[in-house]
Protein backbone atom coordinates (compact mmCIF):
# COMPACT_ATOMS: atom_id res chain seq x y z
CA UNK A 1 116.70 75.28 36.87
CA UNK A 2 114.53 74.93 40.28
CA UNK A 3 113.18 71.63 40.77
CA UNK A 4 109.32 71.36 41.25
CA UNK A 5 108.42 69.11 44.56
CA UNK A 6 105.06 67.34 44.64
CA UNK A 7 105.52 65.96 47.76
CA UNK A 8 102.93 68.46 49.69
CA UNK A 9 100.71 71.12 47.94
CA UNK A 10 100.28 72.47 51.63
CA UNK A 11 103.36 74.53 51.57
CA UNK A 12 103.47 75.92 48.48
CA UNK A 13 101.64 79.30 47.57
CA UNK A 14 99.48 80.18 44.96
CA UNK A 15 100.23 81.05 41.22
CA UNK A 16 100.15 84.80 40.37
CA UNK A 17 96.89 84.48 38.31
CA UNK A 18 95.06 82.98 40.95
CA UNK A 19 96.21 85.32 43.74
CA UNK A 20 95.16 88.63 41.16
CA UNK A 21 91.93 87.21 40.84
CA UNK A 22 91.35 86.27 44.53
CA UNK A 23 92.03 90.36 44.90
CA UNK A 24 89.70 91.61 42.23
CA UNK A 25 86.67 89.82 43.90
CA UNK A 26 87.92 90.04 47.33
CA UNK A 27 85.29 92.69 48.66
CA UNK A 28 82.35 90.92 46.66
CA UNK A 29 79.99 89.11 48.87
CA UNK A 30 78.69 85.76 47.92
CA UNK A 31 76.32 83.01 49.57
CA UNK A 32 79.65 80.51 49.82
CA UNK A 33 79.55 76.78 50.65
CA UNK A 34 78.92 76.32 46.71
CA UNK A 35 76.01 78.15 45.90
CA UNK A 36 77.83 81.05 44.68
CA UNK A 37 78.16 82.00 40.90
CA UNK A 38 81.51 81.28 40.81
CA UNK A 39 80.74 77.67 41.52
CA UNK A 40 78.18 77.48 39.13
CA UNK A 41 80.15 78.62 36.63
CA UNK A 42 83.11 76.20 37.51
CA UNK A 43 80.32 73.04 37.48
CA UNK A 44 78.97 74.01 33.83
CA UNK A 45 82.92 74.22 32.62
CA UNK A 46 83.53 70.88 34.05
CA UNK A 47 80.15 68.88 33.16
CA UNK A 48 81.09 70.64 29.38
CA UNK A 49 84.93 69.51 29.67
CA UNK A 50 83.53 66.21 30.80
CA UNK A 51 80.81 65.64 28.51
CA UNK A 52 78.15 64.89 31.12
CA UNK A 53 75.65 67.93 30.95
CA UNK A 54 73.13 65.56 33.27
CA UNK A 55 76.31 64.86 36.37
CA UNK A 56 76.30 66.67 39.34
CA UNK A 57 79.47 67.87 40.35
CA UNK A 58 80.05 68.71 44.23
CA UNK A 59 83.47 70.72 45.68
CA UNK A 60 85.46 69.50 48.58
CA UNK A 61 87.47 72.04 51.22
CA UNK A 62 90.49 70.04 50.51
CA UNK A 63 92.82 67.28 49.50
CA UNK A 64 92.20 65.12 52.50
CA UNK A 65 88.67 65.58 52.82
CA UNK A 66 88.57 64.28 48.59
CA UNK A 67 91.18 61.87 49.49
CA UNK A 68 88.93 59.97 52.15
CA UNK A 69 85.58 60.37 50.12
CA UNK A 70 87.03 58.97 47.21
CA UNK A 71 89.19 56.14 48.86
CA UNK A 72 86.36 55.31 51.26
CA UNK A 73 84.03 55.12 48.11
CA UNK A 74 85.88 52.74 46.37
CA UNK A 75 87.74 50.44 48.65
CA UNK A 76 86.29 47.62 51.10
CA UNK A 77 86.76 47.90 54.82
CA UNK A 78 89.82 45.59 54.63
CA UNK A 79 91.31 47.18 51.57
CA UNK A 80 94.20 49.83 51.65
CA UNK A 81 95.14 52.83 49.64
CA UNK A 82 99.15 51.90 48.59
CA UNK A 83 101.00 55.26 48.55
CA UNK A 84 105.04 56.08 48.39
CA UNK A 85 106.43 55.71 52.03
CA UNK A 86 106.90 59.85 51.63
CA UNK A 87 103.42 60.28 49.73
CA UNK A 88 100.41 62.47 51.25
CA UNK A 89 98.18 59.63 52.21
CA UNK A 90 100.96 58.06 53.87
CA UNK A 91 102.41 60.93 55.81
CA UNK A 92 99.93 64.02 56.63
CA UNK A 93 96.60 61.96 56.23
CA UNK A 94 97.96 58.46 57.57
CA UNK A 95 95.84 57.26 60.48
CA UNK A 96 92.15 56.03 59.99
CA UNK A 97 90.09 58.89 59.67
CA UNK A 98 87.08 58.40 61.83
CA UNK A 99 84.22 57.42 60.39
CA UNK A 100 86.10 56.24 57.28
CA UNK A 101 87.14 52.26 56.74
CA UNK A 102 90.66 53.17 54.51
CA UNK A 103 94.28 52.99 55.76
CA UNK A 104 97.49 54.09 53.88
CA UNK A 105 99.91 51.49 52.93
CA UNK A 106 103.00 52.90 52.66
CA UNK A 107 105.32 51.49 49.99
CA UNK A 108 109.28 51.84 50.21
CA UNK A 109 110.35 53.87 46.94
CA UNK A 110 113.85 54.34 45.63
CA UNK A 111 113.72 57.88 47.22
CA UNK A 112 112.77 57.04 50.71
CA UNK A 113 115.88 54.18 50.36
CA UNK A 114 118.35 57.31 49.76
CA UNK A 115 117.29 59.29 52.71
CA UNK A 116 118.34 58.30 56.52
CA UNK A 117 115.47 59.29 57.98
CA UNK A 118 112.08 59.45 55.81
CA UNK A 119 108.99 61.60 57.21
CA UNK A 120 107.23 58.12 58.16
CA UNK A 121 110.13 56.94 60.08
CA UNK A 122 110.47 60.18 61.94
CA UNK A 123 107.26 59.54 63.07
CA UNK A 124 106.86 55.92 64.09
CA UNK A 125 109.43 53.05 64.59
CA UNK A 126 110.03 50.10 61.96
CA UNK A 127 107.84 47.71 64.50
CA UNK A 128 104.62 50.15 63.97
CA UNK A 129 104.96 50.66 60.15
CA UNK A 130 105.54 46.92 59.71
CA UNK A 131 102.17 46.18 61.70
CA UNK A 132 99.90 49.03 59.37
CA UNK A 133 97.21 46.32 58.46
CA UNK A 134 97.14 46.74 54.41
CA UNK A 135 95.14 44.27 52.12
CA UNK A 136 95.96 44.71 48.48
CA UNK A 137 92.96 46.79 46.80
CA UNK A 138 91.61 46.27 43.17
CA UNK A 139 91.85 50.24 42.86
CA UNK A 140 94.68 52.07 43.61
């Protein structure tokens, strides 16, 4: 039995079905940036699975672009987003992004306490990890 890793969806590949489907509409042109059909499409299934025919639903590029929209929407400028010590946030979108007012705060799990050397401490000694400014938020 393989074990399935969630620790970064940026190195694994695509599923089968997605990757035949890429290739059956790979020649078609379409407007992009959302306005094609495929998006419309997609924002009628989820407003339908969601039970909001009135919301408007917008698509990001990517995890850390929805990651810092999202956390910036709903935490304060001296609020934190608590993540596992290993967890995305925390290791491949952990510094400020500009213009946003969010900061990881990483939180020791009993999986970074096994390894000798975690991806965060790799990257930056005890001393700067312990002085990550991190306010408990209300939404986590």
């Amino acid at each position: 039995m393989s074990i399935i890793n969630f620790e970064c969806d940026y190195t694994e590949g695509a599923h089968p079905r997605i990757l035949e489907r890429l290739i059956a509409t790979n020649l078609e042109q379409t407007s992009g940036y959302s306005n094609d059909p495929y998006c419309a499409a997609a924002r009628e299934k989820i407003k339908a699975a969601c039970g909001t025919p009135d919301a408007d639903v917008h698509f990001l590029v990517g995890g850390t672009q929805t990651n810092t929209t999202v956390l910036s929407a709903i935490l304060r400028p001296y609020q934190g987003a608590i993540s596992a010590e290993e967890g995305h946030i925390a290791v491949h979108a952990r510094s400020r992004q500009p213009g946003t007012r969010y900061s990881p705060c990483p939180a020791r799990t009993a999986k970074s306490r096994r390894r000798r050397s975690t991806p965060m401490s790799r990257r930056t000694t005890p001393a700067a990890r312990a002085s990550i400014p991190c306010s408990p938020a209300r939404s986590i």
